[in-house]
Protein backbone atom coordinates (compact mmCIF):
# COMPACT_ATOMS: atom_id res chain seq x y z
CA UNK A 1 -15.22 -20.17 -23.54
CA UNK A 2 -18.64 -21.37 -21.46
CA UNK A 3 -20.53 -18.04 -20.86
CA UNK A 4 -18.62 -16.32 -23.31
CA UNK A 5 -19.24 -14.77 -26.81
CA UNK A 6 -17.14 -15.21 -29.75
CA UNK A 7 -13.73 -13.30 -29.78
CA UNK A 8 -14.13 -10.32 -31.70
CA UNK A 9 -10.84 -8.03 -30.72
CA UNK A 10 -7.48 -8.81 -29.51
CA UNK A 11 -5.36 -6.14 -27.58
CA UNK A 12 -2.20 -6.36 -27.82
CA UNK A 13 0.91 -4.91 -25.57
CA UNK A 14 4.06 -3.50 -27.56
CA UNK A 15 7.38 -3.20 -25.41
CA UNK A 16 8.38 -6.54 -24.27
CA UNK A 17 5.72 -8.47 -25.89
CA UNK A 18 6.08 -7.47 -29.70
CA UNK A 19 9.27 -5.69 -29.17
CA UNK A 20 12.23 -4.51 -26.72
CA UNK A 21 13.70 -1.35 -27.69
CA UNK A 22 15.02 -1.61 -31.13
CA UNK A 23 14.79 -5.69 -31.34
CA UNK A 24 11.75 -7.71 -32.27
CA UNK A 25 10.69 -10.36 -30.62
CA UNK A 26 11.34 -13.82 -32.61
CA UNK A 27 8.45 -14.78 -35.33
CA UNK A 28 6.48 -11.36 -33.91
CA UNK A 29 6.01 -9.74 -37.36
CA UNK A 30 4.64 -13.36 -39.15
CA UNK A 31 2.40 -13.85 -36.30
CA UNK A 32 0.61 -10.55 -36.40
CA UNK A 33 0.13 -11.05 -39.88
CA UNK A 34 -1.48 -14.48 -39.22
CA UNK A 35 -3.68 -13.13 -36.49
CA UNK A 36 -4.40 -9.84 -39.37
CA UNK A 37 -5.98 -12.33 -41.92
CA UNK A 38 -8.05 -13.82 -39.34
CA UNK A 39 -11.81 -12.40 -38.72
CA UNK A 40 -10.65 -10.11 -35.59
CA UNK A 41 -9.68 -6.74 -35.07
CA UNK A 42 -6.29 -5.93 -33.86
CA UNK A 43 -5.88 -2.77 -31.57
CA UNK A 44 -2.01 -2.06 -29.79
CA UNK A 45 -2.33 -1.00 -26.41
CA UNK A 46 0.76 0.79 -24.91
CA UNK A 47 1.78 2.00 -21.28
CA UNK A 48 4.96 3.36 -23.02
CA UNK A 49 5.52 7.12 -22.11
CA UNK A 50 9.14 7.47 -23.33
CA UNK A 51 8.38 8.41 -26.75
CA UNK A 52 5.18 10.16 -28.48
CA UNK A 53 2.84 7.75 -30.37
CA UNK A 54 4.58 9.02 -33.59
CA UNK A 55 7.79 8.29 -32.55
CA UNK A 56 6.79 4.52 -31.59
CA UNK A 57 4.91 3.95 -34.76
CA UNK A 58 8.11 5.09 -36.35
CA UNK A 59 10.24 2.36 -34.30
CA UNK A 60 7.83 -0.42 -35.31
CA UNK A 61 7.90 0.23 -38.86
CA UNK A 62 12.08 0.11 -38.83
CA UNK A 63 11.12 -3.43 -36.90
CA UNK A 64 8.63 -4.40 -40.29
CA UNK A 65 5.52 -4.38 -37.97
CA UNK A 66 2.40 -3.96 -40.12
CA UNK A 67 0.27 -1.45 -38.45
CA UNK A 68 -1.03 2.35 -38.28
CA UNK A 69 -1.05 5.08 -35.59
CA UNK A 70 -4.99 5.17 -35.52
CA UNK A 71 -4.28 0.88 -34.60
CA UNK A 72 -2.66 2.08 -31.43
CA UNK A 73 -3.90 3.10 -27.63
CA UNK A 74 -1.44 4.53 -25.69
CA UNK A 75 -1.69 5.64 -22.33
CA UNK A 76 -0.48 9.03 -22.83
CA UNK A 77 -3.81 9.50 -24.74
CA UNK A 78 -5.92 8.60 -22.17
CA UNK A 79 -3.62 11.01 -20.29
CA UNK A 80 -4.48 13.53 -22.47
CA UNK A 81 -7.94 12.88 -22.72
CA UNK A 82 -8.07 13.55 -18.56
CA UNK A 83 -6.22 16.77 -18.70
CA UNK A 84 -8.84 17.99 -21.87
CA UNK A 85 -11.97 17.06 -20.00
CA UNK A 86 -10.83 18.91 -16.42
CA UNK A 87 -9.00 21.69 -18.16
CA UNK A 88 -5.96 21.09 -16.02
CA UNK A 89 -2.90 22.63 -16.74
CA UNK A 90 -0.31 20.06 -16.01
CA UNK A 91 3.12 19.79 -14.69
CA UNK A 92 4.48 17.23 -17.39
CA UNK A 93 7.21 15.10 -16.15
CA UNK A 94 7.28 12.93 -18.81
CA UNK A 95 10.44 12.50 -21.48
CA UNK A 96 11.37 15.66 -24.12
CA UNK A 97 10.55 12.50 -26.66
CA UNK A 98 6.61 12.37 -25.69
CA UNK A 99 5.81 15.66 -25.27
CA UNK A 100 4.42 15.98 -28.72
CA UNK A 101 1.36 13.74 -28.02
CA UNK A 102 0.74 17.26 -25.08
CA UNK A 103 0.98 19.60 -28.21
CA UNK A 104 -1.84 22.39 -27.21
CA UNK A 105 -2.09 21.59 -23.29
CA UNK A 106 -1.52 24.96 -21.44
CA UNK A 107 1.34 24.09 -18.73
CA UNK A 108 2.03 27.80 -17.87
CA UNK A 109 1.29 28.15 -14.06
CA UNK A 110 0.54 24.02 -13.55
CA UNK A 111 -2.50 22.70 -10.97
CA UNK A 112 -2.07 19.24 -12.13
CA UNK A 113 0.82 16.71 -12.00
CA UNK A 114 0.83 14.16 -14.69
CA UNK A 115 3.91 11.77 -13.76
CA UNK A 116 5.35 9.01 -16.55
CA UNK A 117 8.65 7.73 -17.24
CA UNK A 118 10.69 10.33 -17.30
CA UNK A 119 14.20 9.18 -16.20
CA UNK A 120 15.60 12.67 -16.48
CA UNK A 121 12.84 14.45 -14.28
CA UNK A 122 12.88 12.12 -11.60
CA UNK A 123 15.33 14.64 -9.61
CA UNK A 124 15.04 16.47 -6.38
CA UNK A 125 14.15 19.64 -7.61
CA UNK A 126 11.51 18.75 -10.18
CA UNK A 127 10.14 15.49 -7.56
CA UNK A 128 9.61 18.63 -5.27
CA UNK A 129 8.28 21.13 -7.13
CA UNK A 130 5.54 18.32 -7.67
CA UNK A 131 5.57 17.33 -4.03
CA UNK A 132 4.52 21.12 -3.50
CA UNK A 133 2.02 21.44 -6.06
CA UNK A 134 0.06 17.99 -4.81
CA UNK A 135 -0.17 19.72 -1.39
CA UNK A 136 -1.49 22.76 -2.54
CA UNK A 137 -4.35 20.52 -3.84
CA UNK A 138 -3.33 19.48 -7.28
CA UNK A 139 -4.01 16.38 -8.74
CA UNK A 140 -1.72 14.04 -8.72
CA UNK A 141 -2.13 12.05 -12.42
CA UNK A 142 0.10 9.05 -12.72
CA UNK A 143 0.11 7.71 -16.66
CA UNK A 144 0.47 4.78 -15.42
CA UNK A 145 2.53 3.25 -12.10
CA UNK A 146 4.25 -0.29 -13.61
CA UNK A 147 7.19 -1.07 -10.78
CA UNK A 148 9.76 -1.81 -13.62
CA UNK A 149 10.44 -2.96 -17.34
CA UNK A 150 12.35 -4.34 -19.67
CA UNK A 151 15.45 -2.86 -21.31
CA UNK A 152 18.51 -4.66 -23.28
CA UNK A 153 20.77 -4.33 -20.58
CA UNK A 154 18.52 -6.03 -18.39
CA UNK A 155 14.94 -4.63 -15.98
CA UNK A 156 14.62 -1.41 -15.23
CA UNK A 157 12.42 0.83 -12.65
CA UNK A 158 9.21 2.30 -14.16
CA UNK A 159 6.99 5.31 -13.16
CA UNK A 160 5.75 3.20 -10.12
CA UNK A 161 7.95 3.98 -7.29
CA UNK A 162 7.85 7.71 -7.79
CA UNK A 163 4.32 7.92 -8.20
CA UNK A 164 4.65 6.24 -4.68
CA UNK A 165 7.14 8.35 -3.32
CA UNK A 166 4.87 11.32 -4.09
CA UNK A 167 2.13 9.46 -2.89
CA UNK A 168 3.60 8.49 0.47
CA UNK A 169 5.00 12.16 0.64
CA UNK A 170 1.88 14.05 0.41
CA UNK A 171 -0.45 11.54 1.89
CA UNK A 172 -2.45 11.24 -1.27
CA UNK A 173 -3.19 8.58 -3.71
CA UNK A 174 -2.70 9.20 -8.12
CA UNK A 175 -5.40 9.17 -10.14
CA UNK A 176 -3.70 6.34 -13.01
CA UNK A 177 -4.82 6.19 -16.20
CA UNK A 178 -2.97 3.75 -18.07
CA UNK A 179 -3.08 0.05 -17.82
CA UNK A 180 -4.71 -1.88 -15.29
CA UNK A 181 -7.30 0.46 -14.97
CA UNK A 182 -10.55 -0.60 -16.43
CA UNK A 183 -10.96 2.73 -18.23
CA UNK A 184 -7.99 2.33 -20.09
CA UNK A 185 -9.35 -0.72 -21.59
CA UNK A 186 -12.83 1.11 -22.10
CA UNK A 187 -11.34 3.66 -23.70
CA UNK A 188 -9.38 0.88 -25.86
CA UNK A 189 -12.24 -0.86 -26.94
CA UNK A 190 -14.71 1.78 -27.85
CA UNK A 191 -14.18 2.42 -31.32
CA UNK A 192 -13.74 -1.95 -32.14
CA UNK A 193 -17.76 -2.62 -31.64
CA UNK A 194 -17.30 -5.30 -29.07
CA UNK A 195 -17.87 -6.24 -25.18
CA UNK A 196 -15.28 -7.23 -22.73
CA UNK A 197 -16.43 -10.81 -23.26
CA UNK A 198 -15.60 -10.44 -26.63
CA UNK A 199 -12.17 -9.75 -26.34
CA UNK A 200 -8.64 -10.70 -25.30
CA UNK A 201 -5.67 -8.96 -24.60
CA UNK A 202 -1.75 -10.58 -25.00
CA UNK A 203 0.99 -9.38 -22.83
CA UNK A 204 4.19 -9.57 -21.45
CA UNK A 205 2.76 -7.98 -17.71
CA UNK A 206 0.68 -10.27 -15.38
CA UNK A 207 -0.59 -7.60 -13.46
CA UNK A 208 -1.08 -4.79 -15.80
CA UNK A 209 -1.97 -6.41 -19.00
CA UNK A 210 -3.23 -9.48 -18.09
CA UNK A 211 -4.58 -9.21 -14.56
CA UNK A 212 -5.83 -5.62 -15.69
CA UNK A 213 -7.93 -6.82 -18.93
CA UNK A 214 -8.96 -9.63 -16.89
CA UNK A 215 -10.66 -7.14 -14.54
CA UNK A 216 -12.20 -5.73 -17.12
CA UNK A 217 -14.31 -8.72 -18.17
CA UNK A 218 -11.91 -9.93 -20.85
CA UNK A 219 -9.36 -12.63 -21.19
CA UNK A 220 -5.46 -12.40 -20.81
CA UNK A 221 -3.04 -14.33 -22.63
CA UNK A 222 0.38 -13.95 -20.70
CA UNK A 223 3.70 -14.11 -22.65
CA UNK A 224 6.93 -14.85 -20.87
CA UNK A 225 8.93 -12.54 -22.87
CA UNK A 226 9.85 -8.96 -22.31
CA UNK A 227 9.39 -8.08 -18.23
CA UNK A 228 8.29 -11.58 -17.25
CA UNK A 229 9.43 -13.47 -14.00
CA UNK A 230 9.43 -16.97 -13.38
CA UNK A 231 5.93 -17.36 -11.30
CA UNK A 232 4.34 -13.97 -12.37
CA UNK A 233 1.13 -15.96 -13.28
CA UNK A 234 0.74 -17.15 -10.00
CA UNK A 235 0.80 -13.22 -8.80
CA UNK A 236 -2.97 -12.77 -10.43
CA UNK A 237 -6.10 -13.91 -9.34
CA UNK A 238 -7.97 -15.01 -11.56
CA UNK A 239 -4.84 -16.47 -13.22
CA UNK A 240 -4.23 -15.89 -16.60
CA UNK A 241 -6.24 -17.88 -19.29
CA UNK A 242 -3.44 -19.15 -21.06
CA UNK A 243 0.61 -18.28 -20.72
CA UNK A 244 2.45 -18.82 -23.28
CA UNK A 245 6.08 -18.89 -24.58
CA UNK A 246 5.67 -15.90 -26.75
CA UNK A 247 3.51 -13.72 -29.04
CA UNK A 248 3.67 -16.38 -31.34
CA UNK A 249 2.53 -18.84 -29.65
CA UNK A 250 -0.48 -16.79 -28.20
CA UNK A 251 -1.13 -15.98 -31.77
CA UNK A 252 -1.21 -19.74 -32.51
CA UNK A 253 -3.65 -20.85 -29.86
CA UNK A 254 -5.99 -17.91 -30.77
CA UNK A 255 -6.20 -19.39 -34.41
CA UNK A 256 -6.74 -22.93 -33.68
CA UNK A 257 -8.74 -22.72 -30.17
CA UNK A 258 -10.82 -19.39 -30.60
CA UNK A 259 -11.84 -18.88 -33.61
């Protein structure tokens, strides 16, 4: 901790590192409330774009997670945030499930493309109608471009490769907005009156959550839970502070080493 202050926040990931789909992960819910009645504050940072921040708060309370929708940072905010600032009218090809967190964003006659994982968009017709709006000089806005994730029937392919597709296609590169982009982390820790340095995020991604908050000035606890591959913390440079087992045991070494 040489040239560092004393940890203030800790960010934490949801799908694969708290959770996966509709199962939590062992000892998660104890260890959050461990980490809750130390002297830190606890935001949940989220890449998810499947289901509307309601809808997720929703999930994690049928899990017995202890935390409220103002706790969590989700990357379709910061989506929304973008398309409120430029006054873009978007495309949204992002699930039937999340469009409540657009509720108020004109889409009639689009000059934006905003591109998450949306499993039933990602189509010919609608990947075209997207490749034709990008060349007629819209933006292309990618929530957030993870290659794949973790499902119960085993990984799955994220947003990534068809924000690159439309990338490669129209010779353009996506504004993202999620996770690892600095901003996103920003944007995360705005409202917890702390630094970078004062802060450390815990997640299941080495190069979007950890590698990502690491970039930011922070520290990254990687868990090997959730998306993780034997050797992903030797994919990041710097490598992660610490990788652990699980949540848990992040949890644990942030109590007795940290604090």
């Amino acid at each position: 901790m040489a040239g560092r202050r004393a940890l203030k926040a800790v960010l934490i990931d949801l799908s694969g590192t708290l959770h996966i789909e509709e199962t939590a992960v062992p000892g998660a819910q104890d260890a959050l409330n461990r980490l809750r009645e130390a002297s830190v504050a606890v935001k949940f940072v989220t890449n998810t774009t499947k289901e509307s921040k309601r809808n997720l708060l929703e999930r994690l309370h049928r899990l017995n997670f202890d935390l409220q929708e103002e706790e969590i940072f989700t990357s379709l905010s910061a989506a929304r945030t973008l398309l409120e600032q430029k006054r873009h009218r978007p495309l949204l090809m992002v699930e039937d499930s999340a469009l409540e967190d657009f509720t108020g964003i004109e889409t009639s006659e689009p000059n934006a493309v905003v591109i998450g994982l949306a499993p039933d968009q990602f189509n010919y017709q609608t990947l075209n109608k997207a490749f034709r709006l990008v060349l007629d000089g819209a933006p292309l806005i990618a929530i957030h471009k993870a290659r794949y994730y973790k499902r119960m029937d085993g990984l799955a392919l994220g947003p990534g490769p068809f924000v690159a597709a439309l990338e490669y296609a129209t010779d353009c590169k996506a504004i993202v907005v999620g996770k690892p982009e600095k901003s996103f982390f920003a944007q995360a820790l705005s409202n917890l009156g702390c630094n970078p340095n004062e802060a450390i995020m815990i997640g299941d991604d080495a190069r979007d959550d950890v590698g990502g908050a690491q970039n930011a000035g922070m520290l990254g606890i990687l868990v090997k839970t959730g998306k993780y591959r034997e050797g992903d913390e030797r994919k990041i440079h710097p490598s992660p502070h610490l990788t652990c087992e699980s949540f848990p045991e992040a949890v644990e070494h942030i109590l007795k080493n940290m604090l």
